[in-house]
C-alpha atoms as a PDB file:
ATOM      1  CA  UNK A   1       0.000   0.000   0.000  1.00  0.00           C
ATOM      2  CA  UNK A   2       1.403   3.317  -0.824  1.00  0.00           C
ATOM      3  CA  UNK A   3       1.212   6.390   1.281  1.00  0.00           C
ATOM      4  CA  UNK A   4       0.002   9.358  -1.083  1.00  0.00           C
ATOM      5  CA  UNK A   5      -0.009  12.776   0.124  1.00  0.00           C
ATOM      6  CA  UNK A   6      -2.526  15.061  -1.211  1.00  0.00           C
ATOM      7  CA  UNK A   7      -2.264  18.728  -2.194  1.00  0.00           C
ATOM      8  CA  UNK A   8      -6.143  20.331  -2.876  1.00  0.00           C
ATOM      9  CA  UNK A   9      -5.893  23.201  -5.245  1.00  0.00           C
ATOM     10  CA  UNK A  10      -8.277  26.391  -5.033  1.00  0.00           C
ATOM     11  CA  UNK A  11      -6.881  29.463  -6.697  1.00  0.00           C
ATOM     12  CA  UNK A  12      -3.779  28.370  -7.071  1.00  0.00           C
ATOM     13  CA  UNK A  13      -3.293  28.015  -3.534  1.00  0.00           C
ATOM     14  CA  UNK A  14      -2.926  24.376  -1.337  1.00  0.00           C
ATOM     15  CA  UNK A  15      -5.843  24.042   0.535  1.00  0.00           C
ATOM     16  CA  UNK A  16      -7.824  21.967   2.683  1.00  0.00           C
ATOM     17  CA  UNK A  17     -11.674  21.714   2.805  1.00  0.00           C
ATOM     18  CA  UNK A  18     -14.278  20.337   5.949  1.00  0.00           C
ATOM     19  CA  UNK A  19     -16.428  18.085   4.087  1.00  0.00           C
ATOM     20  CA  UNK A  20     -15.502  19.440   0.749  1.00  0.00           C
ATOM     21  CA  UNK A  21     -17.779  22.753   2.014  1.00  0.00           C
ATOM     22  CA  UNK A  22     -16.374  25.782   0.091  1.00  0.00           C
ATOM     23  CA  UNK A  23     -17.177  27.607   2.593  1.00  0.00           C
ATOM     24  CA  UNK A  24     -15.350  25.488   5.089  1.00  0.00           C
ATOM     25  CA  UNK A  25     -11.070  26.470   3.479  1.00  0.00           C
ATOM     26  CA  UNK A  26      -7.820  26.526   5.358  1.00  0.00           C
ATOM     27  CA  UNK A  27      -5.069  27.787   3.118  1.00  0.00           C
ATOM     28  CA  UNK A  28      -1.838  25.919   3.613  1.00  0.00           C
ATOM     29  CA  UNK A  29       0.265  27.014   1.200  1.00  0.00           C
ATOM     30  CA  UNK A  30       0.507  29.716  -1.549  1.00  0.00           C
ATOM     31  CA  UNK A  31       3.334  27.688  -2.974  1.00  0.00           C
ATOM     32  CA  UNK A  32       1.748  24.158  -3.743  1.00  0.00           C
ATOM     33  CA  UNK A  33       4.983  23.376  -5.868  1.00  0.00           C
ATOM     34  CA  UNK A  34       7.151  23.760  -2.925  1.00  0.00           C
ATOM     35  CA  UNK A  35       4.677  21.191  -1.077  1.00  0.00           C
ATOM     36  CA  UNK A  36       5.094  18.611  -3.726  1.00  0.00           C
ATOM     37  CA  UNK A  37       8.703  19.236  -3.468  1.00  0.00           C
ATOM     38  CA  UNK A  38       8.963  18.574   0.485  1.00  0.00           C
ATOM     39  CA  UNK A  39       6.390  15.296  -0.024  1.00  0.00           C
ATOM     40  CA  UNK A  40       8.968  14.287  -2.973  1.00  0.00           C
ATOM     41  CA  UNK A  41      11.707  14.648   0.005  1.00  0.00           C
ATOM     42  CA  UNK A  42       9.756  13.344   2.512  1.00  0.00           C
ATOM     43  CA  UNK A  43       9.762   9.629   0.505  1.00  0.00           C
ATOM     44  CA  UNK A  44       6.387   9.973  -1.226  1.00  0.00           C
ATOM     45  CA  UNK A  45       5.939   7.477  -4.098  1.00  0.00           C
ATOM     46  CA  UNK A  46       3.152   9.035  -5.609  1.00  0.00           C
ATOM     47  CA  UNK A  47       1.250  12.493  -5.142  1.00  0.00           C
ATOM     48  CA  UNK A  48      -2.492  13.236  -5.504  1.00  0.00           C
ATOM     49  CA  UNK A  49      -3.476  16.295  -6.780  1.00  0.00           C
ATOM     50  CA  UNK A  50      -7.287  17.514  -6.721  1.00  0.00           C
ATOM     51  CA  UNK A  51      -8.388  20.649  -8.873  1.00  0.00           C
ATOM     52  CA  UNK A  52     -11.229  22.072  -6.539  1.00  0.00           C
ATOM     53  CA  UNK A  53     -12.365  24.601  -9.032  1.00  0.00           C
ATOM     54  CA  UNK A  54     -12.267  22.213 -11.224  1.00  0.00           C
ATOM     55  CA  UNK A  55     -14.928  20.133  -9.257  1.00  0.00           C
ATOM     56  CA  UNK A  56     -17.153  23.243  -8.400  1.00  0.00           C
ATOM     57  CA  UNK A  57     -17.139  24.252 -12.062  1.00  0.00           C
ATOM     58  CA  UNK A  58     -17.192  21.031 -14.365  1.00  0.00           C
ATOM     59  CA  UNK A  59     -13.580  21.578 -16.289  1.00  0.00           C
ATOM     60  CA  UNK A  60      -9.729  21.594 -14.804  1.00  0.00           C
ATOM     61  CA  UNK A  61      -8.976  25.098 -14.098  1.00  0.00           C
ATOM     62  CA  UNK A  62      -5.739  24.592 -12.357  1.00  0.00           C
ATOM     63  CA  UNK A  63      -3.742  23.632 -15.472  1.00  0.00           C
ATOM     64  CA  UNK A  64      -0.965  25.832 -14.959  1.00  0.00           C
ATOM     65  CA  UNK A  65       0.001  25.079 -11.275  1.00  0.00           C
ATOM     66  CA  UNK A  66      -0.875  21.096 -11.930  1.00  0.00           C
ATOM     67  CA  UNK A  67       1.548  20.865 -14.587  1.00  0.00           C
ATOM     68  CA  UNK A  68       4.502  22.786 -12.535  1.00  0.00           C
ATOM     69  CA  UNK A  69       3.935  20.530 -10.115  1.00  0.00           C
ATOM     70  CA  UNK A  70       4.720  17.703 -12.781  1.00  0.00           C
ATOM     71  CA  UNK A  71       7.640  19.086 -14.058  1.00  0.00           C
ATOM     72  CA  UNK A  72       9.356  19.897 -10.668  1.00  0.00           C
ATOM     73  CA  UNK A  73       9.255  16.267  -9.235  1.00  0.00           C
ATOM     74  CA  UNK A  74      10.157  12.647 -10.504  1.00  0.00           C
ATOM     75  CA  UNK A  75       7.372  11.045  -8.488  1.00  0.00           C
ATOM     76  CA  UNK A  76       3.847  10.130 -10.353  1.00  0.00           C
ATOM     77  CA  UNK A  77       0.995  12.378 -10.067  1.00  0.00           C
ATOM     78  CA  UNK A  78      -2.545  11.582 -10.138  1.00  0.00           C
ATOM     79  CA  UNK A  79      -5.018  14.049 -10.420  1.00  0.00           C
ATOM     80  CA  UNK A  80      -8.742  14.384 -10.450  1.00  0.00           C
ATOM     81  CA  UNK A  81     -11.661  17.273 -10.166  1.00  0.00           C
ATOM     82  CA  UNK A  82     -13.438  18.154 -13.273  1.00  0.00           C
ATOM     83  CA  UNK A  83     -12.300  15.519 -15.609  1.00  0.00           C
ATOM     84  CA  UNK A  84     -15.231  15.215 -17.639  1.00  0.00           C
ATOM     85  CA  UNK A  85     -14.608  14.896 -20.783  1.00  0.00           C
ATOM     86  CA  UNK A  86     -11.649  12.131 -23.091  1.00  0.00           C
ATOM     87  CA  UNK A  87     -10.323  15.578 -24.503  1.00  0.00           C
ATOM     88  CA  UNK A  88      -9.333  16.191 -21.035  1.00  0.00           C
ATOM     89  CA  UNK A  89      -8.066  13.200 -20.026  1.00  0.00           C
ATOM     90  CA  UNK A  90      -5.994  13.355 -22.875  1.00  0.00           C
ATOM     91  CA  UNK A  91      -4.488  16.661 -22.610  1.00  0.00           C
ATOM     92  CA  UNK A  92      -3.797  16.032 -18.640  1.00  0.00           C
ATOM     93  CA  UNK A  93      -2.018  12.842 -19.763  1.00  0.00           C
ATOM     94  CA  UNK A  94      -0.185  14.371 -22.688  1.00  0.00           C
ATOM     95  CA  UNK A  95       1.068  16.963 -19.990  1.00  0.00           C
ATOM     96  CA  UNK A  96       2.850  14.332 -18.011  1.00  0.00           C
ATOM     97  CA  UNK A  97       0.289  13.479 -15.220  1.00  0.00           C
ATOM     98  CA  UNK A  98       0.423   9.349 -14.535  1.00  0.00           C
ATOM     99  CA  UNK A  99      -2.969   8.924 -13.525  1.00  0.00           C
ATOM    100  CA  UNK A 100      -6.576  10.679 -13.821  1.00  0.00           C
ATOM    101  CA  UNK A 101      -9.311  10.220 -11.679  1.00  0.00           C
ATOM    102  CA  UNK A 102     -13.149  10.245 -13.118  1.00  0.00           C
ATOM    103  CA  UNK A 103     -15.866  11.510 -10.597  1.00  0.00           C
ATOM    104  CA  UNK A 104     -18.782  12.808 -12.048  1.00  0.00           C
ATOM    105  CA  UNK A 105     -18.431  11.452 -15.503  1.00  0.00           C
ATOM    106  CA  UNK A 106     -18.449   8.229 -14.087  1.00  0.00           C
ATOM    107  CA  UNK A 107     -21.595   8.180 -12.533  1.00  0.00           C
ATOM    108  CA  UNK A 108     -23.299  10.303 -16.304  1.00  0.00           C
ATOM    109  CA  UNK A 109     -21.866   9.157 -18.540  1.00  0.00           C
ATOM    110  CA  UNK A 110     -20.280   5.167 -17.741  1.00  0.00           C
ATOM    111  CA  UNK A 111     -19.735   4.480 -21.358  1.00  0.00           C
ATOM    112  CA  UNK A 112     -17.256   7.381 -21.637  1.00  0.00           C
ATOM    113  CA  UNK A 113     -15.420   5.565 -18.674  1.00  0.00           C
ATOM    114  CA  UNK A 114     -15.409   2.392 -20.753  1.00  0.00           C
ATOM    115  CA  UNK A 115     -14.039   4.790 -23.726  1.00  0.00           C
ATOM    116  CA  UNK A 116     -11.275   6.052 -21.527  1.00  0.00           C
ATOM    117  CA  UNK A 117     -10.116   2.686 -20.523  1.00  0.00           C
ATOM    118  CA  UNK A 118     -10.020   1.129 -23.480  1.00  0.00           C
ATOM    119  CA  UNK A 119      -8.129   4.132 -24.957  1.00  0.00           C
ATOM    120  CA  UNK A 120      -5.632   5.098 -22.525  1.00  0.00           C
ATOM    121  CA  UNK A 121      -5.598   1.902 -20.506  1.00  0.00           C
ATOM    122  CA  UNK A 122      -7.336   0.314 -16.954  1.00  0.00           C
ATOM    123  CA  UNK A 123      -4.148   1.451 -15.439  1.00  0.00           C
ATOM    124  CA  UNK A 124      -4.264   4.574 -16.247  1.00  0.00           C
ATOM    125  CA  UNK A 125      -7.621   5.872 -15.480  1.00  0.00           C
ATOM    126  CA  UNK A 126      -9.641   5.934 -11.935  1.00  0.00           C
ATOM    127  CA  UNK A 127     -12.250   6.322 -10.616  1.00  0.00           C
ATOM    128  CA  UNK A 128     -13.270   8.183  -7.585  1.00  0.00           C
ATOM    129  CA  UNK A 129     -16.027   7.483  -5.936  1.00  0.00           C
ATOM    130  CA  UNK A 130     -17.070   9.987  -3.357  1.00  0.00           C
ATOM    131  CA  UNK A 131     -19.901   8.872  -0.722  1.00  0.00           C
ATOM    132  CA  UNK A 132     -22.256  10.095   2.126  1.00  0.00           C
ATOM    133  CA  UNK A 133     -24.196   7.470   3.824  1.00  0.00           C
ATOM    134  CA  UNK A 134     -22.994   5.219   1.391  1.00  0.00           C
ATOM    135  CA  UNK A 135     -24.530   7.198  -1.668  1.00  0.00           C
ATOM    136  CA  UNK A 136     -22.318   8.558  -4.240  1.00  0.00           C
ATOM    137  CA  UNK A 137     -22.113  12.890  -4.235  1.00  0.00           C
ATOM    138  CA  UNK A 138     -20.876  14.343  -7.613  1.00  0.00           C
ATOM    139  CA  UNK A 139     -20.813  18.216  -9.075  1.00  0.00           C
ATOM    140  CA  UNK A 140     -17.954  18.617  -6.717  1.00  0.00           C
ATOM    141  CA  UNK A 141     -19.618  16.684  -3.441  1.00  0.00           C
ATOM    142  CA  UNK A 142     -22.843  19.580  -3.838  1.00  0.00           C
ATOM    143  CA  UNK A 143     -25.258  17.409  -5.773  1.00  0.00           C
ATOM    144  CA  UNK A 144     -26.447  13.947  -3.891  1.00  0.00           C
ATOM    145  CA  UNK A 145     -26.777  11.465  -6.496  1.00  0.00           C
ATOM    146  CA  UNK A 146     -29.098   8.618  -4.765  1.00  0.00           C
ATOM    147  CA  UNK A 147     -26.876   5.665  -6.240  1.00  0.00           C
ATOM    148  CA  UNK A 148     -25.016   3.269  -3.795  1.00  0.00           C
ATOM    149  CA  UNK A 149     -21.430   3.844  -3.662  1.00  0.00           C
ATOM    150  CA  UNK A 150     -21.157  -0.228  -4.316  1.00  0.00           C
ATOM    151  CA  UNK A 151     -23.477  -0.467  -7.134  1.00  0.00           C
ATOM    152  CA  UNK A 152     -21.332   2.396  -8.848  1.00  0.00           C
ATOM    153  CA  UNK A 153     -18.002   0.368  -8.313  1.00  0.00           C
ATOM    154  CA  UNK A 154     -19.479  -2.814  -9.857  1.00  0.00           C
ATOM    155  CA  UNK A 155     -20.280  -0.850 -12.913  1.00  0.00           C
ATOM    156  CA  UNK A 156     -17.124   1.176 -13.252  1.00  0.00           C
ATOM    157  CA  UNK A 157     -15.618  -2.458 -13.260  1.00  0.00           C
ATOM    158  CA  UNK A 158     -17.541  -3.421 -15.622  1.00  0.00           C
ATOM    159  CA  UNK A 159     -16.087  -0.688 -17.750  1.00  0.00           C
ATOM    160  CA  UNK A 160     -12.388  -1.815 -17.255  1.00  0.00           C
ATOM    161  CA  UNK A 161     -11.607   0.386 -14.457  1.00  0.00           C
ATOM    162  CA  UNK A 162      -9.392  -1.712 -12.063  1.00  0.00           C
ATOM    163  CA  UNK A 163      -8.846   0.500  -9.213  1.00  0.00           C
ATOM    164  CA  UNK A 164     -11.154   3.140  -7.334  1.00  0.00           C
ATOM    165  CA  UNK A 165     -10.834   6.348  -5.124  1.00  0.00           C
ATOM    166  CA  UNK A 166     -13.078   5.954  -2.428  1.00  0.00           C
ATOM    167  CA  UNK A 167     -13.847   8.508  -0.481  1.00  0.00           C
ATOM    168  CA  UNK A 168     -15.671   8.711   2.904  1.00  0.00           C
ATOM    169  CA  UNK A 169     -17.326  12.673   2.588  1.00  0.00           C
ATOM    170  CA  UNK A 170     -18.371  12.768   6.270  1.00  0.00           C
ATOM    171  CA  UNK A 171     -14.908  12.099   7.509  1.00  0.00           C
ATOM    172  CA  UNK A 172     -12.949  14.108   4.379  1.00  0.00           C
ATOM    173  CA  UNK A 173     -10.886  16.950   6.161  1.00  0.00           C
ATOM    174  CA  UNK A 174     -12.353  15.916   9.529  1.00  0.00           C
ATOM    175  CA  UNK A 175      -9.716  14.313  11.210  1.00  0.00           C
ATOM    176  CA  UNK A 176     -11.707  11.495  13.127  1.00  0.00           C
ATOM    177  CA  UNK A 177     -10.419   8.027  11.136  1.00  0.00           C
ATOM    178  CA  UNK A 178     -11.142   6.596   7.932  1.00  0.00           C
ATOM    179  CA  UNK A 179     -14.502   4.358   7.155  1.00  0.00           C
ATOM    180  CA  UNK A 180     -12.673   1.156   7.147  1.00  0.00           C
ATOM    181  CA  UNK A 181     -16.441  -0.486   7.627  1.00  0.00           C
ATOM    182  CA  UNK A 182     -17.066   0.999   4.259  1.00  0.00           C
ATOM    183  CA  UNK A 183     -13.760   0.297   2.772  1.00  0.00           C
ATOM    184  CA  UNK A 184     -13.878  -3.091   3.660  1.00  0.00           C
ATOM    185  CA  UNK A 185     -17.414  -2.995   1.497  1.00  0.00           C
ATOM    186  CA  UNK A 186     -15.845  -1.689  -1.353  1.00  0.00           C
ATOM    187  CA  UNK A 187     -13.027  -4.446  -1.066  1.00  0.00           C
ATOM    188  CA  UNK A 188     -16.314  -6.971  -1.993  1.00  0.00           C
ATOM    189  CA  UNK A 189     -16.150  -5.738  -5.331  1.00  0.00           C
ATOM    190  CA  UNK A 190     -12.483  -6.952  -6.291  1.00  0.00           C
ATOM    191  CA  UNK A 191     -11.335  -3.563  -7.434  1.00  0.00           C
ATOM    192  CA  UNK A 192      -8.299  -2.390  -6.227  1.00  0.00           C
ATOM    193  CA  UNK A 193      -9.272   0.633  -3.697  1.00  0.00           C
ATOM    194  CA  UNK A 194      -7.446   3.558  -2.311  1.00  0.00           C
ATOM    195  CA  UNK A 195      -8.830   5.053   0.875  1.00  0.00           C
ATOM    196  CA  UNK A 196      -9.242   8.603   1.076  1.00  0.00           C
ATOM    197  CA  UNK A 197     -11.212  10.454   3.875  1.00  0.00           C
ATOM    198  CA  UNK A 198     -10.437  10.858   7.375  1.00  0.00           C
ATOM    199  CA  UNK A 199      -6.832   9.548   8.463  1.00  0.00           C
ATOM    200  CA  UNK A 200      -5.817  11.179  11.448  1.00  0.00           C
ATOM    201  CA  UNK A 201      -2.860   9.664  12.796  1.00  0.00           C
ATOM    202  CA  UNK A 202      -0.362   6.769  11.734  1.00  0.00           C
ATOM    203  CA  UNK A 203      -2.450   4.349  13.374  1.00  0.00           C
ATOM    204  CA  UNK A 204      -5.066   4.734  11.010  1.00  0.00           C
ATOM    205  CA  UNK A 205      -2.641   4.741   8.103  1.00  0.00           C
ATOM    206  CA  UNK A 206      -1.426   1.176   9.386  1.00  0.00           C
ATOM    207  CA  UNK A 207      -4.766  -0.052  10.033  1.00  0.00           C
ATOM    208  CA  UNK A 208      -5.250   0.390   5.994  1.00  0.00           C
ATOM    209  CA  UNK A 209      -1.720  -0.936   5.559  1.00  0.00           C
ATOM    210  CA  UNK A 210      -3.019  -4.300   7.275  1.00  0.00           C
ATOM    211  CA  UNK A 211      -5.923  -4.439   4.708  1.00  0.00           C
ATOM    212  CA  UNK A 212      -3.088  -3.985   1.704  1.00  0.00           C
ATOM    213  CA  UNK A 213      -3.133  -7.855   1.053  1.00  0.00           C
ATOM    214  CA  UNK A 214      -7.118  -7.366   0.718  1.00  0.00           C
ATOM    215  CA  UNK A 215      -6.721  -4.680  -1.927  1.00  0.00           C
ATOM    216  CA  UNK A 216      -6.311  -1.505  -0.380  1.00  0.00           C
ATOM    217  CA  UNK A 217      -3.248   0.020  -2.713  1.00  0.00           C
ATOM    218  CA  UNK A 218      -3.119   3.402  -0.954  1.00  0.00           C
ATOM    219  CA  UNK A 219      -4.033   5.940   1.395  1.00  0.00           C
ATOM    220  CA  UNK A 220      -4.510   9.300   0.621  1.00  0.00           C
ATOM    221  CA  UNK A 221      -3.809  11.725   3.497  1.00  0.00           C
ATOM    222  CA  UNK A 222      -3.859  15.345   3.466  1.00  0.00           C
ATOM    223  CA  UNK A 223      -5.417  17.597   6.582  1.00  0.00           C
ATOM    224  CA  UNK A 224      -3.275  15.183   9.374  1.00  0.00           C
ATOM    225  CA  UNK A 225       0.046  16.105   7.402  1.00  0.00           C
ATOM    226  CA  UNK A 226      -0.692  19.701   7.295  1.00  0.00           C
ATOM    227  CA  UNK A 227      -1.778  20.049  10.697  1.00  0.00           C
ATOM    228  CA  UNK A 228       1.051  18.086  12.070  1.00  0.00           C
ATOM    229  CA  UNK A 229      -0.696  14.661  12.737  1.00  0.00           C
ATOM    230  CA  UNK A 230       1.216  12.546  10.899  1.00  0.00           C
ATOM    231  CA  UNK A 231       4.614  12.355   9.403  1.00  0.00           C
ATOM    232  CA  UNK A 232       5.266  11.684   6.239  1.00  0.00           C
ATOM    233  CA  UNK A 233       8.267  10.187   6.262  1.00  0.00           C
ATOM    234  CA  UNK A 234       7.476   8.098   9.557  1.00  0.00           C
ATOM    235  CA  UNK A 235       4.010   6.998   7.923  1.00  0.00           C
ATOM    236  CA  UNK A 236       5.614   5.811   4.898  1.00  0.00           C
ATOM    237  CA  UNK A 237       7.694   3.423   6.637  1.00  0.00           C
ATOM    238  CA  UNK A 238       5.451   2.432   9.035  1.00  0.00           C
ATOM    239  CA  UNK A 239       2.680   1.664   6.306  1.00  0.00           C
ATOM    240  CA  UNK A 240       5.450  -0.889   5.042  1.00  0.00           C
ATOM    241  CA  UNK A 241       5.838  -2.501   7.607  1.00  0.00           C
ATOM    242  CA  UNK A 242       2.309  -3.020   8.495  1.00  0.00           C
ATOM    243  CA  UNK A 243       1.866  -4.424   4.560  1.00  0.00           C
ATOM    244  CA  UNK A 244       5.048  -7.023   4.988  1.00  0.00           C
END
């Protein structure tokens, strides 16, 4: 399982969200560049990068920073937040990023999924699926969609996609400890899952470790490393050895 540090972009800026509430924004950093640098440093294998605006308002609007942030580290980058259309996929591949992640598009249009997959490869495209009360939010977390979060995932592997970004909205920037109930629900469907949502501390970061051999291939933390929660470097290693 691989630790993956996340950097939420909103203006350019790093920042975190409560909830994914707009209203709800800590600003970390004016320099997000310099924070993928020290996560780089820190022993990160991957980074996830999430274009807020670009959720909010249907289309990537953070191209500029994203792809500085590509070109000053050697580490993958994933990204996701207003990927809805191949065209974009396409271009945010072209510039360099490893992965995208597919929210909305996957729950309107599936057979675009399928389209993406078969084009650009299983491996190369996610999707995240974002969930309150185990119904999937999209338009950025504002619009409640009524489909189980489970139902989604079978579908989405249906259309190739091998891995998921599951995402616990009640516990996102909240500090109190991931959903592993609900993760452990989404390991049912065989998909590969990465849990994102609520890690507080390296203890819940290990806890996800021990479910590696299950299928949990990361953990996405964000709020606990800015606030001073968790270490990066110490979580890496610990996460590890919890997988062995």
């Amino acid at each position: 399982m691989v630790v993956i540090p996340a950097i939420d972009l909103k203006d350019g800026r790093c920042v975190r969200l409560e909830q994914g509430a707009k209203d709800r924004e800590t600003v970390y950093s004016l320099d997000p560049v310099a924070v993928a640098r020290s996560f780089e440093a820190a022993g990160a294998e991957r980074i996830h990068v999430v274009d807020l605006d670009g959720a909010f308002e249907g289309m990537p609007k953070n191209w500029d920073v994203l792809q500085r942030i590509v070109d000053a580290v050697d580490v993958p980058v994933q990204t996701g937040g207003g990927i809805r259309s191949l065209d974009a996929v396409a271009r945010l591949l072209d510039a360099g990023v490893d992965r995208v992640i597919l929210g909305t598009l996957a729950l309107k249009n599936p057979a675009a999924v399928a389209e993406a997959c078969a084009r650009f490869g299983g491996d190369r495209v996610l999707v995240g699926i974002d969930a309150k009360d185990g119904r999937v939010a999209v338009e950025g977390w504002v619009e409640q969609s009524g489909v189980p979060a489970f139902d989604l995932a079978l579908k989405m592997k249906e259309a190739g996609v091998r891995e998921i970004v599951y995402t616990d909205i009640s516990r996102d920037g909240m500090l109190t400890g991931p959903n592993l109930a609900a993760i452990e629900r989404m390991l049912e469907t065989g998909l590969g899952v990465v849990a994102s949502g609520g890690v507080s501390s390296v203890d819940d970061i290990v806890a996800l470790a021990r479910l590696s051999k299950r299928g949990v291939t990361g953990a996405i933390v964000g709020k606990a490393i800015y606030a001073g929660r968790v270490d990066l470097k110490e979580a890496i290693r610990l996460a590890k050895e919890a997988a062995a």
